[in-house]
N, C-alpha and C. Protein backbone atom coordinates (compact mmCIF):
# COMPACT_ATOMS: atom_id res chain seq x y z
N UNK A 1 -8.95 -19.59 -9.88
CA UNK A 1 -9.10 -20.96 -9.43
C UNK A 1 -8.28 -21.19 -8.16
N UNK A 2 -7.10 -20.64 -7.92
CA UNK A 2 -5.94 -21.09 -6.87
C UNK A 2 -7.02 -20.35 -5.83
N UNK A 3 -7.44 -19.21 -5.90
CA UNK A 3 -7.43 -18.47 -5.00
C UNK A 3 -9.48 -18.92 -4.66
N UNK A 4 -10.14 -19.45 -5.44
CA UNK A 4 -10.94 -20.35 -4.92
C UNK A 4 -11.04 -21.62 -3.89
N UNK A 5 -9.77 -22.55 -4.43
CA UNK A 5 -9.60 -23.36 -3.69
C UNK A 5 -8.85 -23.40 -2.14
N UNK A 6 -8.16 -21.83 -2.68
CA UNK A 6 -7.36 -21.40 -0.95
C UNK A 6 -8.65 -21.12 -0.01
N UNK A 7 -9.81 -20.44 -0.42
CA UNK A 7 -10.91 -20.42 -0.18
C UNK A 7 -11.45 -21.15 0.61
N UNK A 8 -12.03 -22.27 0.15
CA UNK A 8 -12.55 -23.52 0.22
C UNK A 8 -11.82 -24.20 1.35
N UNK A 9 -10.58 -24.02 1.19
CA UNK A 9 -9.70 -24.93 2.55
C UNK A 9 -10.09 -24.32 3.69
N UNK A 10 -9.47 -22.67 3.66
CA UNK A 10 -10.21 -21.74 4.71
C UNK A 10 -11.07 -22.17 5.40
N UNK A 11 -12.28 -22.40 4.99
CA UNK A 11 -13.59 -22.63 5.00
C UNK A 11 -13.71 -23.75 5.76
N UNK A 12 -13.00 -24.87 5.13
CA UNK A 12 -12.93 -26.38 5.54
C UNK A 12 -12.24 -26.62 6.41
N UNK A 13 -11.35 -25.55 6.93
CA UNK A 13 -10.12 -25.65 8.08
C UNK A 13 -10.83 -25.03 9.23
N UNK A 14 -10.95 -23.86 8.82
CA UNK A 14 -11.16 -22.95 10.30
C UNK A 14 -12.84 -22.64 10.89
N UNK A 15 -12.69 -23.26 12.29
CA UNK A 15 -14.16 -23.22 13.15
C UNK A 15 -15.00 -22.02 12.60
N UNK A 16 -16.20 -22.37 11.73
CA UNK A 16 -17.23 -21.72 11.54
C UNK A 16 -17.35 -20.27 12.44
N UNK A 17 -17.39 -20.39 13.89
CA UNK A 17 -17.41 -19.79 15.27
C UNK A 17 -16.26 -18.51 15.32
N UNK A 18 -14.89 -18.91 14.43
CA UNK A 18 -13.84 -18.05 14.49
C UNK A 18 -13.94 -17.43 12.74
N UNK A 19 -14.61 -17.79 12.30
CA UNK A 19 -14.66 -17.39 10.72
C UNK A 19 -15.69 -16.40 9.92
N UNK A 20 -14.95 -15.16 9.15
CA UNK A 20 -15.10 -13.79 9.29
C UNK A 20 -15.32 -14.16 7.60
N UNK A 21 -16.38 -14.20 6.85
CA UNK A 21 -16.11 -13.73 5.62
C UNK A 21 -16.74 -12.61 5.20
N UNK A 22 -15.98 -11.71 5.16
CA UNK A 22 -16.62 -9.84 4.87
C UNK A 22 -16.31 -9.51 3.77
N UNK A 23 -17.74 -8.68 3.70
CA UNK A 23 -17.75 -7.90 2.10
C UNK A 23 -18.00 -6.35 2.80
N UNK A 24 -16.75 -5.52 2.01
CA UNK A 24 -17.20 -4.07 2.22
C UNK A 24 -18.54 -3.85 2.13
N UNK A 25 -19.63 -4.03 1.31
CA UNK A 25 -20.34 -3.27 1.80
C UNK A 25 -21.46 -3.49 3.17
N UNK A 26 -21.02 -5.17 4.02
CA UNK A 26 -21.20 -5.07 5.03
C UNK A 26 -21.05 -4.01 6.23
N UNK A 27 -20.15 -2.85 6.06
CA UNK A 27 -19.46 -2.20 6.80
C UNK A 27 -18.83 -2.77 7.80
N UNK A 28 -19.06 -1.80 9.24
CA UNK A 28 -18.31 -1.96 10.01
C UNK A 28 -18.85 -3.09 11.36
N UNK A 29 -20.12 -3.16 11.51
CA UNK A 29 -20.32 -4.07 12.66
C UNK A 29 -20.05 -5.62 12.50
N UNK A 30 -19.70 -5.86 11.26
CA UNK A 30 -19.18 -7.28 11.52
C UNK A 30 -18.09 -7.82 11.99
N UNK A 31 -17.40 -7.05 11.19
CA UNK A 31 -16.06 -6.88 11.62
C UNK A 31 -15.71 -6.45 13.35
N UNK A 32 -16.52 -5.34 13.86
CA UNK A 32 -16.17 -4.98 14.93
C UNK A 32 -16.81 -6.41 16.60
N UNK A 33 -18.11 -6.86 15.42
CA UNK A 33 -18.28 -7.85 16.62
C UNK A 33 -17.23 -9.22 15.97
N UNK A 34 -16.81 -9.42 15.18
CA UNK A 34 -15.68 -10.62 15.16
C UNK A 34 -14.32 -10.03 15.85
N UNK A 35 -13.72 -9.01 16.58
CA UNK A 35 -13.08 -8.63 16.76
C UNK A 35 -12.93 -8.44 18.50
N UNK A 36 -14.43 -8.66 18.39
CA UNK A 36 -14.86 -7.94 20.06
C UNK A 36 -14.86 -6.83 20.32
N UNK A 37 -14.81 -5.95 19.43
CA UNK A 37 -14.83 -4.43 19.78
C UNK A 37 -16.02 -3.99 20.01
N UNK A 38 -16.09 -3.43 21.39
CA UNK A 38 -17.67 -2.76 21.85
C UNK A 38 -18.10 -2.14 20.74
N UNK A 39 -19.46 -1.90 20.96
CA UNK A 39 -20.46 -1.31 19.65
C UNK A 39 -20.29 0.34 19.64
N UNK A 40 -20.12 0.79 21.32
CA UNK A 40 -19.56 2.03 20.84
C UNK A 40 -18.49 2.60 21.02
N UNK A 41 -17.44 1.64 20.96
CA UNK A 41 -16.05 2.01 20.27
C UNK A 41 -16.07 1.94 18.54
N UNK A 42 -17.07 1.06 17.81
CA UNK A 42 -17.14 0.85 16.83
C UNK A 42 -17.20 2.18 15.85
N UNK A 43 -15.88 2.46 14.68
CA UNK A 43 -16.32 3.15 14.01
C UNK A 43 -17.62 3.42 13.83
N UNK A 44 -18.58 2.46 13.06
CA UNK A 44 -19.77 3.21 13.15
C UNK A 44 -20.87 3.86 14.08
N UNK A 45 -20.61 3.81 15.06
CA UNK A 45 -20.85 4.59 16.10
C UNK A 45 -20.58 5.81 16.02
N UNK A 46 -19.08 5.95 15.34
CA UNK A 46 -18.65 7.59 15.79
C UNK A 46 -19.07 7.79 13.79
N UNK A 47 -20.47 7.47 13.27
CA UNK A 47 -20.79 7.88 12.34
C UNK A 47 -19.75 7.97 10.78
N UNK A 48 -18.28 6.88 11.31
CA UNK A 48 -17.28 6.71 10.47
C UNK A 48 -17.88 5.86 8.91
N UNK A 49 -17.59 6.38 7.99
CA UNK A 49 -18.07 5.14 6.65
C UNK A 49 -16.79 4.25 6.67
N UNK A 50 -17.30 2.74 6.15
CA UNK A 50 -16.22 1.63 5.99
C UNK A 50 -15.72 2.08 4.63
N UNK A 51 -14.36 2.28 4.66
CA UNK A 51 -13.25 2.70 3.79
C UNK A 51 -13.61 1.49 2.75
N UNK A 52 -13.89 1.84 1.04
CA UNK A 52 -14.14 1.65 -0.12
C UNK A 52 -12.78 2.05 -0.64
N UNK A 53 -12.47 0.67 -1.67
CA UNK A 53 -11.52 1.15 -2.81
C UNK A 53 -11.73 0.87 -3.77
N UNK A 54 -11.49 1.65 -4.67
CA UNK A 54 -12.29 1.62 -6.14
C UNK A 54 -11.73 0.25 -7.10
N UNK A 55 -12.79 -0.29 -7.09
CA UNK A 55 -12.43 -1.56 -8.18
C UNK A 55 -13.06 -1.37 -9.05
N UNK A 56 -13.59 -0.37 -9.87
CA UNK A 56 -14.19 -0.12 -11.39
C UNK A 56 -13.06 -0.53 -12.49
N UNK A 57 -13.44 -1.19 -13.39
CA UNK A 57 -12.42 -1.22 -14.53
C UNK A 57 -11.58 0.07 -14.79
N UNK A 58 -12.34 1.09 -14.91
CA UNK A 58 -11.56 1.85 -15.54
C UNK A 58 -10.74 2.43 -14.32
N UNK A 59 -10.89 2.54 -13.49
CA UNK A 59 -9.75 2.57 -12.35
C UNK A 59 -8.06 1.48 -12.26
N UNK A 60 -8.96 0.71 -12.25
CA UNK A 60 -8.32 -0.48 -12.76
C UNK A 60 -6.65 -0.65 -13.58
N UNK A 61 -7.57 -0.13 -14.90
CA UNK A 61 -6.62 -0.03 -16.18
C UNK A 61 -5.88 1.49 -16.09
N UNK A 62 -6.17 2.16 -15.33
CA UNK A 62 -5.36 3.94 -15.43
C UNK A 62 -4.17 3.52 -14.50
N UNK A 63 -4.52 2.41 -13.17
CA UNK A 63 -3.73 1.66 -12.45
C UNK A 63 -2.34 0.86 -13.31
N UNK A 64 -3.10 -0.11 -14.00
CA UNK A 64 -2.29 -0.89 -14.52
C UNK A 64 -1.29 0.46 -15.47
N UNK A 65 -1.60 0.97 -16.48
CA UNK A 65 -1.57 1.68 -17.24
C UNK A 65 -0.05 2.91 -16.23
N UNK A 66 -0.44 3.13 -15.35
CA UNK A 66 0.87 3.66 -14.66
C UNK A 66 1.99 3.20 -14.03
N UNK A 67 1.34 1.46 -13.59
CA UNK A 67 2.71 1.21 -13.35
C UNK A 67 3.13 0.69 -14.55
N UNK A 68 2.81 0.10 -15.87
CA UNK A 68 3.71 0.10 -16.95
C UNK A 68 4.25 1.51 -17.21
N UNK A 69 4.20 2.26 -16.94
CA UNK A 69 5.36 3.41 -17.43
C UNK A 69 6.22 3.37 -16.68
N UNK A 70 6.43 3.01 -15.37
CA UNK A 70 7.02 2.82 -14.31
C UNK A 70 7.99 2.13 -14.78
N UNK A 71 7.33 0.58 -15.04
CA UNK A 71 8.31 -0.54 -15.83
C UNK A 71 8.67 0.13 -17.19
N UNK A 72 8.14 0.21 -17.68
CA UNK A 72 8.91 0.68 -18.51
C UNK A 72 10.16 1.97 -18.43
N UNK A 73 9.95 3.06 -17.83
CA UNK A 73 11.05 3.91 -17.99
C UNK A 73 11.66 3.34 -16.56
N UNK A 74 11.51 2.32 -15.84
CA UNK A 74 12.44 2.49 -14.71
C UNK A 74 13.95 2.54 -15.03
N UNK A 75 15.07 2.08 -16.08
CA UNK A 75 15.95 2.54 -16.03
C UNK A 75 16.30 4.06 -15.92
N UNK A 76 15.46 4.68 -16.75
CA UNK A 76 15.60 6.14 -16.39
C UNK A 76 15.54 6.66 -15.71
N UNK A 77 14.29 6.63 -14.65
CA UNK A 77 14.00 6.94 -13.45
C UNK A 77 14.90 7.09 -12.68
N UNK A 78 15.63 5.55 -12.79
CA UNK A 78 16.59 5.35 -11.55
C UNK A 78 17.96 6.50 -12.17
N UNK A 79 18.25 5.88 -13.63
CA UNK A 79 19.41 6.82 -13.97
C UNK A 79 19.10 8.30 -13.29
N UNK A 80 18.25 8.94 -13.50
CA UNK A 80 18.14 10.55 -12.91
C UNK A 80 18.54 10.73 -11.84
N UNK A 81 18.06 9.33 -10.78
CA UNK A 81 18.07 9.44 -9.48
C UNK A 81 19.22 9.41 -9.01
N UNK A 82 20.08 8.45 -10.32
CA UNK A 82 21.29 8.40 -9.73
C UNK A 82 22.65 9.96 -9.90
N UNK A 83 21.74 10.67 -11.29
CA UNK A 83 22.35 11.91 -11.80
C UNK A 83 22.30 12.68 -10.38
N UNK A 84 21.21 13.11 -9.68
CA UNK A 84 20.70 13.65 -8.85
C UNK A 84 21.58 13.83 -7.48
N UNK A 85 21.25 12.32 -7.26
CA UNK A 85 22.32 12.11 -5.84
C UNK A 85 23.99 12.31 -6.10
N UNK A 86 24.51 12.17 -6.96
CA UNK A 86 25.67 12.18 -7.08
C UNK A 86 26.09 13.30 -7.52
N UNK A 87 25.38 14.12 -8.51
CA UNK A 87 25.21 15.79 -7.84
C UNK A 87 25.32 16.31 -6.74
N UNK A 88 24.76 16.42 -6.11
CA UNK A 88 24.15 16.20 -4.42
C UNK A 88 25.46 16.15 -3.46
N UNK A 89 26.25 15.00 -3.87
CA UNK A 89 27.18 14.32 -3.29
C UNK A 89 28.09 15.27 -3.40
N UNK A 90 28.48 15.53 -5.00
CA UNK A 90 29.18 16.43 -5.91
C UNK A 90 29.83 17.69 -4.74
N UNK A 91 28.16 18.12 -5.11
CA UNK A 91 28.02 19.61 -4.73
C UNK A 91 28.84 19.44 -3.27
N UNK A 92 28.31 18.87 -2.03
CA UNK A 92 28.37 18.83 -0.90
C UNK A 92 30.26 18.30 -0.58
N UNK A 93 30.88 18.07 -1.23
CA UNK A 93 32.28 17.51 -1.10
C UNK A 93 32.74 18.98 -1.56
N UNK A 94 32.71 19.33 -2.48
CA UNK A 94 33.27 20.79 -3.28
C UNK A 94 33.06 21.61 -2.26
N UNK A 95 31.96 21.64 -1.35
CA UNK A 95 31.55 23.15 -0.64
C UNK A 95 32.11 22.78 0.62
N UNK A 96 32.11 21.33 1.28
CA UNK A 96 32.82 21.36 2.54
C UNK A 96 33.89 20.40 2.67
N UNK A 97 34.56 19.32 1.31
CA UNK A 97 35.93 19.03 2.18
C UNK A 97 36.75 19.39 1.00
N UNK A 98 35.78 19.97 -0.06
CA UNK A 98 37.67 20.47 -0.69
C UNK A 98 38.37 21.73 -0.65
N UNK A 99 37.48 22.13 0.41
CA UNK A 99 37.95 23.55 1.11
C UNK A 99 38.79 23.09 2.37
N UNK A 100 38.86 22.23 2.81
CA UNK A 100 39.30 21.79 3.83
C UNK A 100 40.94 21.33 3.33
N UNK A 101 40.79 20.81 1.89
CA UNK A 101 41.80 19.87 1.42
C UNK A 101 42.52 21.14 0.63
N UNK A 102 42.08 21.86 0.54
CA UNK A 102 42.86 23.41 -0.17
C UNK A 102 43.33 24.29 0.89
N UNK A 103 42.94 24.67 1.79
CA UNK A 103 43.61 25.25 2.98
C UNK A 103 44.49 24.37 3.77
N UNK A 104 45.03 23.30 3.79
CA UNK A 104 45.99 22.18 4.30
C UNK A 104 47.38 22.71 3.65
């Protein structure tokens, strides 16, 4: 609904003349003449397809479905990350300043 009525204002606001409403599978010349881009600078010219992203449900939900694991294990995640770097850190102090701080 919000995003209908943001719509609708769009619509009701901005000069017909300057107003672009595109659907992928229009491709590319609409876009390229609302833009002013010559016809053969136009991707489809150089035989380019208009870039598709998958909105199938089940795309969808394998989507949703990964970033809840995300949320969900992000404390862990981060904990590792933090095991990791501070290893890292660890290692790199031991090999070059506490050799420094032992030969003093």
């Amino acid at each position: 609904k919000v995003y209908e009525e943001w719509a609708a204002e769009v619509k009701a606001t901005v000069p017909p003349e300057q107003l672009l409403i595109h659907q992928s599978k229009d491709g590319w010349p609409p876009l390229c003449k609302a833009l002013r881009i010559a016809e053969e600078d136009c991707p489809s010219a150089r035989g380019e397809p208009c870039p598709r992203a998958p909105n199938d449900r089940a795309f969808m939900l394998r989507m949703f479905g990964a970033m809840k694991i995300l949320v969900d294990y992000f404390a862990v995640i981060a904990g590792v990350c933090v095991v990791i770097v501070v290893g890292l850190l660890w290692g790199v102090w031991r090999c070059c300043c506490a050799r420094r701080v032992r030969e003093k």
